[in-house]
Protein backbone atom coordinates (compact mmCIF):
# COMPACT_ATOMS: atom_id res chain seq x y z
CA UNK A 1 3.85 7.41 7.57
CA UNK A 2 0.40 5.40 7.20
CA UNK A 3 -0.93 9.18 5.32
CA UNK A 4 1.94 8.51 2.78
CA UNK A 5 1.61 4.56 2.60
CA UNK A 6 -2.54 5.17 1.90
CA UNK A 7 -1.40 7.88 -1.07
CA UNK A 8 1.19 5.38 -2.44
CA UNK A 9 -1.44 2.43 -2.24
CA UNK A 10 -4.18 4.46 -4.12
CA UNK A 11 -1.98 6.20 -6.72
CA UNK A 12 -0.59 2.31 -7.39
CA UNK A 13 -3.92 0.89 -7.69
CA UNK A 14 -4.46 3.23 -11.12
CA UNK A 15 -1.28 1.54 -12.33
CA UNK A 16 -1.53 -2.62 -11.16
CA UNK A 17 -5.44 -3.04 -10.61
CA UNK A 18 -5.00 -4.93 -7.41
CA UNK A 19 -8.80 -5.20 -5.90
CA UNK A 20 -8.93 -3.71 -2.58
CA UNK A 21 -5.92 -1.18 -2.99
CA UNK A 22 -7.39 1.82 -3.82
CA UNK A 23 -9.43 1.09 0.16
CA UNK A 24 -6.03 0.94 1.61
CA UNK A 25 -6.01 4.75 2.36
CA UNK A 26 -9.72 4.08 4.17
CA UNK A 27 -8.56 0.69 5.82
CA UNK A 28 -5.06 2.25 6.97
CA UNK A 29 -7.23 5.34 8.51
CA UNK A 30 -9.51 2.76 10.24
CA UNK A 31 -6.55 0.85 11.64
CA UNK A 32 -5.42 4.39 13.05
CA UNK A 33 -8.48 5.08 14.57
CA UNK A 34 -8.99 1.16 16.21
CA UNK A 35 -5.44 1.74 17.30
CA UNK A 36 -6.06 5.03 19.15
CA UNK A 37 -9.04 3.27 20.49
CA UNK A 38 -7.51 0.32 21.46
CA UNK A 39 -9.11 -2.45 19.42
CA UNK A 40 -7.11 -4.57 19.62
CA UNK A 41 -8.92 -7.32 17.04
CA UNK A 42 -9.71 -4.57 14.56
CA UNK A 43 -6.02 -3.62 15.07
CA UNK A 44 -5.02 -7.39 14.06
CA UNK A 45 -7.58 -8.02 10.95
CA UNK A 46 -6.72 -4.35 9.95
CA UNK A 47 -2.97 -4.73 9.68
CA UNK A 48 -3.16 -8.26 7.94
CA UNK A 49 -5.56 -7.09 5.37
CA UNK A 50 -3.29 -3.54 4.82
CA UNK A 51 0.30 -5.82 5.24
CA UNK A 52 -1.25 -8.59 2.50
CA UNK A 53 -2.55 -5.71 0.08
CA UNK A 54 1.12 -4.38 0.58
CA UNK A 55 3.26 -7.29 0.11
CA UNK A 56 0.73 -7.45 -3.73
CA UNK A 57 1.65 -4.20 -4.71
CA UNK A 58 5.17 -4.65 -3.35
CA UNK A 59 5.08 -7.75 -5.35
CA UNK A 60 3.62 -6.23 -8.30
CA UNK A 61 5.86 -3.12 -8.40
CA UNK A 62 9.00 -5.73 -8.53
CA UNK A 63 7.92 -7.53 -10.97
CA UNK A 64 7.77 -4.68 -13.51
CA UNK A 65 9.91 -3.30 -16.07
CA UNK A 66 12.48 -0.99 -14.67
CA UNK A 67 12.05 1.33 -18.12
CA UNK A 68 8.06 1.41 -17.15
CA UNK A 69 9.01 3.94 -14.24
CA UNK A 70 8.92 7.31 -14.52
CA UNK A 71 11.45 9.37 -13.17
CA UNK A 72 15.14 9.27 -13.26
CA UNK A 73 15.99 5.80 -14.03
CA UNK A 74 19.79 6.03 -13.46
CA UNK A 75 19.42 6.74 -10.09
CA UNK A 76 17.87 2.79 -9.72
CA UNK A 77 19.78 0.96 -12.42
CA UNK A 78 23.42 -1.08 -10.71
């Protein structure tokens, strides 16, 4: 899940410009690691800083045109 969420984030980043998001795929593997290691404090500052650059691009991705997505748009449209 964090693999796909660091793709998403970087692929996005080409399309919005948000600084830091194309780092989310490093920062998410970092959180991993500190995780696994049991940092807890990196753990913490990690998943604020990737949950913040999220709730941008979640923000962001609202915000624009439904006919600006690619795909099949009848699948999104009520």
């Amino acid at each position: 899940m964090l693999l796909v969420i660091g793709g998403l984030s970087y692929k996005e980043y080409f399309c919005f410009r948000v600084f830091g998001l194309n780092f989310q795929p490093l920062l998410v593997a970092v959180l991993w690691i500190a995780f696994a290691l049991e940092w807890s404090l990196l753990v913490q500052i990690l998943s604020l800083v990737c949950g913040l650059l999220l709730l941008v691009l979640s923000i962001q991705k609202w915000r624009m045109p439904l006919h600006f997505d690619i795909g099949d748009k009848s699948k999104y449209q009520i």
